[in-house]
Protein backbone atom coordinates (compact mmCIF):
# COMPACT_ATOMS: atom_id res chain seq x y z
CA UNK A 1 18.01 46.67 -9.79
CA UNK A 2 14.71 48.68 -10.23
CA UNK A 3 12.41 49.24 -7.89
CA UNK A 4 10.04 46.40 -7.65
CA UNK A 5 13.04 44.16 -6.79
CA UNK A 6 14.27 46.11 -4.13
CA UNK A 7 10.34 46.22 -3.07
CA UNK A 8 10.66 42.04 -2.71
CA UNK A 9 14.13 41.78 -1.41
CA UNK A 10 12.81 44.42 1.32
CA UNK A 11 9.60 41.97 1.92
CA UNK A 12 11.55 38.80 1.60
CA UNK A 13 13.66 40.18 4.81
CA UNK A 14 10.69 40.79 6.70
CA UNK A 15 9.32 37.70 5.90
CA UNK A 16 12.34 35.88 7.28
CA UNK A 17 13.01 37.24 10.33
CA UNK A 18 9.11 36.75 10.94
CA UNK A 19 9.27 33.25 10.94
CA UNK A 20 12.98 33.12 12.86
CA UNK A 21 11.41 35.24 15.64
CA UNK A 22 8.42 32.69 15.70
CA UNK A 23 9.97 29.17 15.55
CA UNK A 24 12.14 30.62 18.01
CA UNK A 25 9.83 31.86 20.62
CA UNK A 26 10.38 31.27 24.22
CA UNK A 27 8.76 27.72 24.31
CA UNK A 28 9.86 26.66 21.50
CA UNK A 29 12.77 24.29 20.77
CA UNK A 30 14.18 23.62 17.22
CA UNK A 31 17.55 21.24 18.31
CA UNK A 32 19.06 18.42 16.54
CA UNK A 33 19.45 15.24 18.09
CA UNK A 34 22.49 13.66 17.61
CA UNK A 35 20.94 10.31 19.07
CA UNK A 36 17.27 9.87 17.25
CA UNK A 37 14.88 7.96 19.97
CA UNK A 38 11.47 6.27 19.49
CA UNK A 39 8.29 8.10 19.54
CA UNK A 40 5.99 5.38 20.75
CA UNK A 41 6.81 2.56 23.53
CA UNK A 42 4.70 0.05 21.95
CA UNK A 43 5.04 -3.91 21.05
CA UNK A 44 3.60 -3.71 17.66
CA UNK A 45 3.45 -7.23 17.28
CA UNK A 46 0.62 -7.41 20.51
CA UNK A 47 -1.23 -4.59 18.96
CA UNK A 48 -4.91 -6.08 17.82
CA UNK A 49 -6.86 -2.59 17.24
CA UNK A 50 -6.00 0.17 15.44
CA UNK A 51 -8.49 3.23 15.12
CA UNK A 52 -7.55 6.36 12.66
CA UNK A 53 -9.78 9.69 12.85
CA UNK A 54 -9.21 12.30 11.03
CA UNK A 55 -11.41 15.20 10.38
CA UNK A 56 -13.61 13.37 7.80
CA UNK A 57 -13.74 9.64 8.25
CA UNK A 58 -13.40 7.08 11.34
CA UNK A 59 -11.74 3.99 10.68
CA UNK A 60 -11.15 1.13 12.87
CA UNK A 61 -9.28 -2.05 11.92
CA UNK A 62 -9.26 -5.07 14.01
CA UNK A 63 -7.05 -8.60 14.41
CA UNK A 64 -9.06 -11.49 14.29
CA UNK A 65 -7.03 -14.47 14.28
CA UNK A 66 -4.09 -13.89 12.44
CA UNK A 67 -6.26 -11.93 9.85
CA UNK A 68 -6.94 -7.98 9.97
CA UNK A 69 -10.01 -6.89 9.29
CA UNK A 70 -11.85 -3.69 8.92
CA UNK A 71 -14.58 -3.55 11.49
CA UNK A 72 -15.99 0.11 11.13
CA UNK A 73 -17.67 1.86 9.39
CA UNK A 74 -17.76 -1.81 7.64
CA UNK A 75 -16.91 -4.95 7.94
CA UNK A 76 -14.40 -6.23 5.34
CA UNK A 77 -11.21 -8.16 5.06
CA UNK A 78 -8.21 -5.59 5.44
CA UNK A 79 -5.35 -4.95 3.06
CA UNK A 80 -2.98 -6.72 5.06
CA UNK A 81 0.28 -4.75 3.66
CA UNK A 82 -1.45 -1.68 4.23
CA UNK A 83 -1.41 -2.67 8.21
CA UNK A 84 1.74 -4.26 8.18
CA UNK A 85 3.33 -1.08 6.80
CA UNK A 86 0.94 0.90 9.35
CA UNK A 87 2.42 -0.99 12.46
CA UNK A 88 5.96 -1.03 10.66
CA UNK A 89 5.63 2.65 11.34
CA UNK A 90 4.29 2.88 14.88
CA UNK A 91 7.42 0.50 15.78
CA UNK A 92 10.24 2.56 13.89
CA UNK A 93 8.90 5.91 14.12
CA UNK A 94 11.99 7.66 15.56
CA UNK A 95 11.96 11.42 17.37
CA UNK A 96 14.17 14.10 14.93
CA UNK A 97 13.79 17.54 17.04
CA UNK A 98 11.51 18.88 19.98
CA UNK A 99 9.70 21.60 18.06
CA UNK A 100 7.17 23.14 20.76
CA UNK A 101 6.19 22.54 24.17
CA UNK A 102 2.96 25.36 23.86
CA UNK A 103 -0.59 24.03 23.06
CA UNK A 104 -1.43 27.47 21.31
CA UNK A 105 0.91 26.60 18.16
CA UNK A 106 -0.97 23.04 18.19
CA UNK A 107 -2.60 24.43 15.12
CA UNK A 108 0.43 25.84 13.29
CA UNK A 109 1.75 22.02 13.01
CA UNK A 110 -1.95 20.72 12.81
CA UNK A 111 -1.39 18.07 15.47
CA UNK A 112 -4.61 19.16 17.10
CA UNK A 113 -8.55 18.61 16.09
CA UNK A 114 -7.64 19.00 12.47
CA UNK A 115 -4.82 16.45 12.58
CA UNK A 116 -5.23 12.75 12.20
CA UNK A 117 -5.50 11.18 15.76
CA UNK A 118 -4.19 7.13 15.99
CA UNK A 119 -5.09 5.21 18.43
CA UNK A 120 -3.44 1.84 18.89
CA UNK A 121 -5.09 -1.13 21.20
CA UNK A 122 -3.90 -4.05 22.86
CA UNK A 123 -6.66 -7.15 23.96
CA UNK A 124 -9.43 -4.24 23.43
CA UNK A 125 -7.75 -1.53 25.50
CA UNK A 126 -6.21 1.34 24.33
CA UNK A 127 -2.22 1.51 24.60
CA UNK A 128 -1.24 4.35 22.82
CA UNK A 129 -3.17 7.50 21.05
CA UNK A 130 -1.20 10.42 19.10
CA UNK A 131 -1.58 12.87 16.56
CA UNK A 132 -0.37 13.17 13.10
CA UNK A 133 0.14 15.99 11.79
CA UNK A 134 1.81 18.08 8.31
CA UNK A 135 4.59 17.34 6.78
CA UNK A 136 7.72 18.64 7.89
CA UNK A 137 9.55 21.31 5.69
CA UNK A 138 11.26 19.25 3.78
CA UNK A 139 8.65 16.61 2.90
CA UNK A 140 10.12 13.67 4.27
CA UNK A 141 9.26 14.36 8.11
CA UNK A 142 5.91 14.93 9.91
CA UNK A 143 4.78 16.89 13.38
CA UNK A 144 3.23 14.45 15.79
CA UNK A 145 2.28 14.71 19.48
CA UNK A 146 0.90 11.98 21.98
CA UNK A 147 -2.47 12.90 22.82
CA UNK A 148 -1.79 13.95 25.70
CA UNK A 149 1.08 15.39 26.10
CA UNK A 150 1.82 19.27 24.76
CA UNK A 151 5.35 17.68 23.22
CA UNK A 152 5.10 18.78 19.77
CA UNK A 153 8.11 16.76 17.81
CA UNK A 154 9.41 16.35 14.52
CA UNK A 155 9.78 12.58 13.33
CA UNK A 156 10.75 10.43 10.67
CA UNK A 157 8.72 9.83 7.50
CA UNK A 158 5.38 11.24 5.57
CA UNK A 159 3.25 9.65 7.98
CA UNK A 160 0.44 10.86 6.60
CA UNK A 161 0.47 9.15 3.70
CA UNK A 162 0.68 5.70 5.58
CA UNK A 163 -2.67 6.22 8.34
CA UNK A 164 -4.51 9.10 6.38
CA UNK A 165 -5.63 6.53 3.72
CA UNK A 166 -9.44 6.66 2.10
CA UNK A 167 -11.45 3.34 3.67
CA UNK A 168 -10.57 1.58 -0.17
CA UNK A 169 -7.26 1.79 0.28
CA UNK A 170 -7.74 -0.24 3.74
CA UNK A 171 -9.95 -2.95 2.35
CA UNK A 172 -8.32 -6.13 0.22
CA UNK A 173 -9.27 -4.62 -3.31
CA UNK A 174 -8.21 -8.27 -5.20
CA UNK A 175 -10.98 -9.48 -6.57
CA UNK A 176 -8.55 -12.66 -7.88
CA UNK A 177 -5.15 -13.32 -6.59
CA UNK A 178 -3.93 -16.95 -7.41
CA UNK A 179 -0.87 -18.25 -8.69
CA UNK A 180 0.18 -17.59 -12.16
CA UNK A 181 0.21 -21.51 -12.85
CA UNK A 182 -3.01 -22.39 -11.40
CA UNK A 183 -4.02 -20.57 -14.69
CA UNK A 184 -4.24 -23.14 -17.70
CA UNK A 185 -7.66 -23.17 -19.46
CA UNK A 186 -10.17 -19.51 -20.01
CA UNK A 187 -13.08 -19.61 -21.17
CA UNK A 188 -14.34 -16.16 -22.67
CA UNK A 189 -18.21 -15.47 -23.09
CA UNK A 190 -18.99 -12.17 -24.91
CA UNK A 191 -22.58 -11.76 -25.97
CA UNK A 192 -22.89 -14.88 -28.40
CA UNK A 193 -19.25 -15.43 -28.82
CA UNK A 194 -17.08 -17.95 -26.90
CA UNK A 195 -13.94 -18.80 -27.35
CA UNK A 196 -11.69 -20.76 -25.29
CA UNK A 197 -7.82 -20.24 -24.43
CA UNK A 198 -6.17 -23.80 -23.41
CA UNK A 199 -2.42 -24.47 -22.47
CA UNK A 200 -1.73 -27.83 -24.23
CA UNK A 201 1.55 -29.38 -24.87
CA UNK A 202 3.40 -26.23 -23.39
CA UNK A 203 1.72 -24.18 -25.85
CA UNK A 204 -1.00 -21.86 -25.46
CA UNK A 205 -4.17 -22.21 -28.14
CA UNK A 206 -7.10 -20.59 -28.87
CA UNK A 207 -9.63 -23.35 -29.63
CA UNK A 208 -6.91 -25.03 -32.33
CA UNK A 209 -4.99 -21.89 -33.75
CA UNK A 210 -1.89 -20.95 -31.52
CA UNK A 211 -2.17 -18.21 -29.28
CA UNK A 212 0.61 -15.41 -29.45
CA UNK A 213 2.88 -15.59 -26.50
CA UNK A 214 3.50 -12.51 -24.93
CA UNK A 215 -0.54 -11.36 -25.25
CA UNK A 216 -0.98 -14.53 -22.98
CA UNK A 217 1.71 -13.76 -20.71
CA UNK A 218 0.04 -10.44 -20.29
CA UNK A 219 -3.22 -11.51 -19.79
CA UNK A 220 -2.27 -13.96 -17.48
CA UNK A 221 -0.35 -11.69 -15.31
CA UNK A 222 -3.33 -9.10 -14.87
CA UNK A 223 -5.88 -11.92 -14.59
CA UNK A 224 -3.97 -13.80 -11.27
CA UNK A 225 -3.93 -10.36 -9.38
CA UNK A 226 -6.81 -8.70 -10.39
CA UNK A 227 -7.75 -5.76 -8.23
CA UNK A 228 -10.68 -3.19 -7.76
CA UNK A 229 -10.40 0.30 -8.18
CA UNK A 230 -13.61 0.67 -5.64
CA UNK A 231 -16.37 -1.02 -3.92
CA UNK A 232 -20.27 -1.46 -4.57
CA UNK A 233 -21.69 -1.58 -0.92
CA UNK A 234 -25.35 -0.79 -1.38
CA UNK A 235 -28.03 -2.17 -4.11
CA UNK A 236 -27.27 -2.06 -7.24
CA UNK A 237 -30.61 -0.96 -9.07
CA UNK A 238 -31.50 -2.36 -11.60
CA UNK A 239 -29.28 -5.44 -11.08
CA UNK A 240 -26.49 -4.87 -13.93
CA UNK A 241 -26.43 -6.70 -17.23
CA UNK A 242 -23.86 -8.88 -17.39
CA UNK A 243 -22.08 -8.20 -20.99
CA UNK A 244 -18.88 -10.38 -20.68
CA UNK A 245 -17.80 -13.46 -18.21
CA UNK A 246 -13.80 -15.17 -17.80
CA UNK A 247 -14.08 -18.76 -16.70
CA UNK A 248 -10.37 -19.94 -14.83
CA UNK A 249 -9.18 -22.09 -12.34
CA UNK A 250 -12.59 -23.11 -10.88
CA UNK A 251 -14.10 -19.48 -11.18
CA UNK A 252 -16.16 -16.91 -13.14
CA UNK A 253 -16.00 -13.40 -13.89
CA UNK A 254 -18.78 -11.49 -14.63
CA UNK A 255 -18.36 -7.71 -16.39
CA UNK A 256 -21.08 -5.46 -16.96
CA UNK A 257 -20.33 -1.90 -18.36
CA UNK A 258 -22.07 1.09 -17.13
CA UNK A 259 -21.11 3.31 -20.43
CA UNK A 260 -18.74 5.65 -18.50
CA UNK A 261 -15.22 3.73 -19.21
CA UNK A 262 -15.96 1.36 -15.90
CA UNK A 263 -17.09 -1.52 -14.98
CA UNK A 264 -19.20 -3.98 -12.79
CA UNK A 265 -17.41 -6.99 -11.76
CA UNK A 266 -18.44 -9.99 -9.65
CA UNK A 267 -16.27 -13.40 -8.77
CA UNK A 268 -18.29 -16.22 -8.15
CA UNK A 269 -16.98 -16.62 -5.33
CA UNK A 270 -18.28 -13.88 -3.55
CA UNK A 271 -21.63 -11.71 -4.06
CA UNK A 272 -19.44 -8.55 -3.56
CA UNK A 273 -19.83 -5.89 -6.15
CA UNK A 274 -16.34 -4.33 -7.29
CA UNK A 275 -16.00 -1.47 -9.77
CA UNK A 276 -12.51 -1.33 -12.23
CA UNK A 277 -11.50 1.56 -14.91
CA UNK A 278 -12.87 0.51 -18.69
CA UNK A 279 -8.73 -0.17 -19.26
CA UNK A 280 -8.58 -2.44 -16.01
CA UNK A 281 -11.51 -4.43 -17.54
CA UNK A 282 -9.72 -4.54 -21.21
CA UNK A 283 -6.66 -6.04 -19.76
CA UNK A 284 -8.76 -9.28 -19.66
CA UNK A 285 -11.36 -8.71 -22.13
CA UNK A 286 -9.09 -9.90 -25.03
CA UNK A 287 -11.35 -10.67 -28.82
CA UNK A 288 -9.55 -13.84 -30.34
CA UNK A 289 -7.61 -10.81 -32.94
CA UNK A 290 -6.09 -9.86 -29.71
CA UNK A 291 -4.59 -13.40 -28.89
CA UNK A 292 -3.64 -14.98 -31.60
CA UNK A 293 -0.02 -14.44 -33.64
């Protein structure tokens, strides 16, 4: 062994008895439970507000009716499986270790200002608050701490992935979600070119050739849950050109392409902007080559 490996065996050492000596500091407790227990005491099922801050965005979500909405910084129907799995988590979240009890190693586990702080409501007052914060050592486990308690504990699953979320991944991105079968007649508009794809006889043409079979299947499938990458929420100037429009199941689709591989796309049902990626957008932009056998 020469000596630049006995150099970083030597600092290796040092470098684990460091962190022993800390994690292991009067005030600190690193013991397994035998017996996990919940985290939060909290019907999830009552909760009707849920507010997320982290150390760049405020988010608050809010029941209205049997529907979750977002209500701040906007006001937009929610991703409801993104809640569900949020409150899923609040309910299950289960307690691995007791890691410290002192509020000057808050940082070390980030579960203080530069954490992600939850707060959970019930009829408009607040039931529960804690902090998220890293991921545990071995990825699959997170620090948290209830607001105000100095408790810092280890628990069960990479919460941060589930409440640390962008506000586009908390808002209902489908711009169409119907049922597959609702889907029998589109009507394609491309500059001076239509062309129409009809399901007749339980066969699929394209005005009277037939259509090939597994391009409509695809089509189809991408068309009845079509979702946007992002959100237009201020005016769009000048208004976009629209280049392409799908006509289906009692709606329209209108594309317009802002020459960097996206799009522009507005349902007629709605005057909400939504922006897709040039190969979202191509996924339903099919030329008659591309449909028929």
């Amino acid at each position: 062994m020469n000596k630049n490996l006995y150099i970083l065996a030597a600092v290796l050492v040092v470098l684990l008895v460091a962190a022993f000596i800390v994690m292991n500091m009067p005030g600190e407790v690193d013991t397994n439970t035998e017996h996990s227990q919940l985290f939060l005491s909290v019907d999830s099922s009552a909760v009707d507000g849920i507010e997320i801050k982290s150390p760049t965005s405020k988010i608050k979500l809010e029941k209205e009716g049997s529907t979750w909405y977002v209500s701040s910084p906007i006001h937009y129907r929610a991703d409801q499986k993104s809640v569900a799995n949020a409150l899923h988590e609040c309910k299950t979240l289960s307690v691995l270790n007791l890691i410290s009890d002192k509020p000057e190693k808050f940082s070390i586990f980030r579960v203080d200002s530069s954490g992600t702080l939850v707060r959970l409501f019930q009829n408009g007052s607040k039931e529960s608050s804690f902090i998220i914060g890293k991921m545990g050592p071995d990825y699959t486990n997170s620090y948290v701490r209830m607001a105000d308690a100095n408790q810092v504990m280890l628990a069960h699953g990479v919460l941060e992935f589930t409440f640390n979320r962008q506000l586009k991944e908390w808002r209902d991105r489908a711009i169409v979600n119907i049922p597959r079968d609702e889907i029998k007649n589109i009507i394609f508009h491309n500059g001076k070119n239509s062309y129409q794809l009809a399901f007749k006889d339980s066969v699929w043409m394209l005005d009277n050739k037939r259509a090939k079979a597994s391009a409509v299947n695809s089509l189809i499938a991408s068309l009845s849950n079509f979702q946007a990458d992002d959100f237009v929420d201020s005016t769009l100037t000048p208004a976009p050109k629209i280049s392409s429009t799908l006509s289906f199941a009692g709606m329209m689709l209108r594309f317009a392409e802002d020459g960097k591989d996206k799009y522009y796309v507005q349902s007629s049902s709605s005057t909400q902007w939504y922006i897709v990626q040039g190969w979202q957008a191509k996924e339903l932009l099919k030329s008659p080559k591309d449909l028929l056998e």
